[in-house]
N, C-alpha and C. Protein backbone atom coordinates (compact mmCIF):
# COMPACT_ATOMS: atom_id res chain seq x y z
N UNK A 1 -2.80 4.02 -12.16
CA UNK A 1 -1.84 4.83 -11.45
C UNK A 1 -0.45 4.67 -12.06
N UNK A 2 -0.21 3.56 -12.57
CA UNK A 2 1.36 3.23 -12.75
C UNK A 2 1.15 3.54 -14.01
N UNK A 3 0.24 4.29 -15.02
CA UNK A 3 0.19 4.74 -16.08
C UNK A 3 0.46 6.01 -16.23
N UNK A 4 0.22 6.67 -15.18
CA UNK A 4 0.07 8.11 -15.03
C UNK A 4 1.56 8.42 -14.67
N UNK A 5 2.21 7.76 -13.97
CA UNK A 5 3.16 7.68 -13.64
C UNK A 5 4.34 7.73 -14.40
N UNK A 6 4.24 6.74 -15.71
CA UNK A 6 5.50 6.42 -16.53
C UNK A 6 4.97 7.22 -17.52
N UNK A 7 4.04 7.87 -17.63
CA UNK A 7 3.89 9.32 -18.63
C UNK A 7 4.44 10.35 -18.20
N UNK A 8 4.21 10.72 -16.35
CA UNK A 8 4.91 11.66 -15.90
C UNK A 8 6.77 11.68 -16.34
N UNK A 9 7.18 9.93 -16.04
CA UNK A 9 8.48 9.99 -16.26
C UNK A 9 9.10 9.98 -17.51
N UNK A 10 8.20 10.25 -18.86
CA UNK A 10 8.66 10.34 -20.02
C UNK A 10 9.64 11.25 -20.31
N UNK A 11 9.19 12.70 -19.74
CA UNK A 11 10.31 13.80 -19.93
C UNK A 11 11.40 13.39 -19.21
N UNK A 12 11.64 12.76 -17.94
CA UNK A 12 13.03 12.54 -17.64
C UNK A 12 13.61 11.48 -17.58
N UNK A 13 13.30 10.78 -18.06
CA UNK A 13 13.72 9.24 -18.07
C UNK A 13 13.77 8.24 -18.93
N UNK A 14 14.29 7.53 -19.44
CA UNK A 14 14.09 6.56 -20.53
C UNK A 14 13.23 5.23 -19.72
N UNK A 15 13.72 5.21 -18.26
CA UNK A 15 12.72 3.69 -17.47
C UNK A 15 11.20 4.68 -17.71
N UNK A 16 10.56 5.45 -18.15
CA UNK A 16 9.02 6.14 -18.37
C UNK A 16 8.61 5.23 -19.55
N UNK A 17 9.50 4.53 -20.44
CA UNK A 17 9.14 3.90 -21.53
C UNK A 17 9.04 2.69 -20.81
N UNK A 18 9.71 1.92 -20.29
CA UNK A 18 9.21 0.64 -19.64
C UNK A 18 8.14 0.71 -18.82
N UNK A 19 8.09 1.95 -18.27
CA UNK A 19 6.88 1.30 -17.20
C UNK A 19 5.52 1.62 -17.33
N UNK A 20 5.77 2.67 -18.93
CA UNK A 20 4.43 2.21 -19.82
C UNK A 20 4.83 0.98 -20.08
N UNK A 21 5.22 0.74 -20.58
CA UNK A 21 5.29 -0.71 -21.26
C UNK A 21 4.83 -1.60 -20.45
N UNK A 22 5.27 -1.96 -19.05
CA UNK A 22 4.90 -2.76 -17.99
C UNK A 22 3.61 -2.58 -17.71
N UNK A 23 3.02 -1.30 -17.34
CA UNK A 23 1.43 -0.92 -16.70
C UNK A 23 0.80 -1.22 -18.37
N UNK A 24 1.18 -1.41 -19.49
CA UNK A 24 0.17 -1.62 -20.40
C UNK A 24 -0.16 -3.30 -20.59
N UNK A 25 0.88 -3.71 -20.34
CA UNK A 25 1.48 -5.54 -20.32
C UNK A 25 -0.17 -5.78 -19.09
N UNK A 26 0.44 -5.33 -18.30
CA UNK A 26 -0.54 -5.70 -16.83
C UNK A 26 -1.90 -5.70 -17.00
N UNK A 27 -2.17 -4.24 -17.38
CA UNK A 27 -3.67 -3.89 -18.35
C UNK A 27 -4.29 -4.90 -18.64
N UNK A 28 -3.43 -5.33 -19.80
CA UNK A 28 -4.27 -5.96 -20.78
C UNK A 28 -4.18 -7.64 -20.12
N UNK A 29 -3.35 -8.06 -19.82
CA UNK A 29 -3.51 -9.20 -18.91
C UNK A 29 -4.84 -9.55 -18.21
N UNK A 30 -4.68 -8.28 -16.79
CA UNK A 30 -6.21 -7.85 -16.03
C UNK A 30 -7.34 -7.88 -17.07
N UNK A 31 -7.18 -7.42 -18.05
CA UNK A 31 -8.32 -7.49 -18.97
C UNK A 31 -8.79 -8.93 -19.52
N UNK A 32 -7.63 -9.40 -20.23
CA UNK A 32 -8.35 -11.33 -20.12
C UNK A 32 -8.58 -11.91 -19.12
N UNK A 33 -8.18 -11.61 -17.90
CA UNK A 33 -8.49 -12.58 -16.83
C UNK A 33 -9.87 -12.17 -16.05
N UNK A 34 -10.20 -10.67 -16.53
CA UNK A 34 -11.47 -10.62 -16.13
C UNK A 34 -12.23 -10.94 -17.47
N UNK A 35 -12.07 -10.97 -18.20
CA UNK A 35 -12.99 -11.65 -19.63
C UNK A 35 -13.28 -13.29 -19.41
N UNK A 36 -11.89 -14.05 -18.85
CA UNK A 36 -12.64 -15.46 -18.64
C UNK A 36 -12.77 -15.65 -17.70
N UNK A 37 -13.12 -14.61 -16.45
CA UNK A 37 -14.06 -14.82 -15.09
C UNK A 37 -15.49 -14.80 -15.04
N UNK A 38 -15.83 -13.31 -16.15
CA UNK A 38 -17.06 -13.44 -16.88
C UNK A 38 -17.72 -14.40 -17.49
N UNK A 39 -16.74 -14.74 -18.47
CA UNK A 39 -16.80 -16.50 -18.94
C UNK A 39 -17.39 -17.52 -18.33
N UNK A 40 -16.70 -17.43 -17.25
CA UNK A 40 -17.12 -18.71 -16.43
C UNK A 40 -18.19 -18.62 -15.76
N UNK A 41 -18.40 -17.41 -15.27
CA UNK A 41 -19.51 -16.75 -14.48
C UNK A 41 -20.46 -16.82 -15.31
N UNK A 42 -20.62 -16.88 -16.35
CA UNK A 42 -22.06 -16.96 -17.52
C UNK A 42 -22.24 -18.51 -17.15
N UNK A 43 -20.88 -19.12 -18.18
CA UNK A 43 -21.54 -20.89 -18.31
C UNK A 43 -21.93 -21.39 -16.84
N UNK A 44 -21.36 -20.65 -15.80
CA UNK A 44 -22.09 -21.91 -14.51
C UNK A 44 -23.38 -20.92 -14.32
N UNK A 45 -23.76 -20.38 -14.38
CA UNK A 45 -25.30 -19.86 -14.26
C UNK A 45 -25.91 -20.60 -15.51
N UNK A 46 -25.71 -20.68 -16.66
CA UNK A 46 -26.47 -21.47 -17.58
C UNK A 46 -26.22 -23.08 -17.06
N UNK A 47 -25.66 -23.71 -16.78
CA UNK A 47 -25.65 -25.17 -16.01
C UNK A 47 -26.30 -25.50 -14.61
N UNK A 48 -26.83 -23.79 -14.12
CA UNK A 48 -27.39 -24.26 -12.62
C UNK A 48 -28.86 -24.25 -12.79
């Protein structure tokens, strides 16, 4: 949503560049932290 958003505000705004910038920061964050939840979620099923 906050992607869609700071694309909408590209035409009028220069803060449309930060808050891509911010919603892409966040993204990809959310994205490792669900990569080493998975992670972990594998090795304790292989240890149980």
């Amino acid at each position: 949503m906050n992607l869609g958003i700071g694309l909408s505000n590209l035409r009028y705004s220069s803060l449309g560049v930060i808050n891509l910038l911010c919603a892409g920061f966040l993204a990809y964050c959310y994205g490792r932290i669900q990569g080493k939840k998975d992670e972990l979620m594998r090795e304790r099923q292989l240890h149980e």
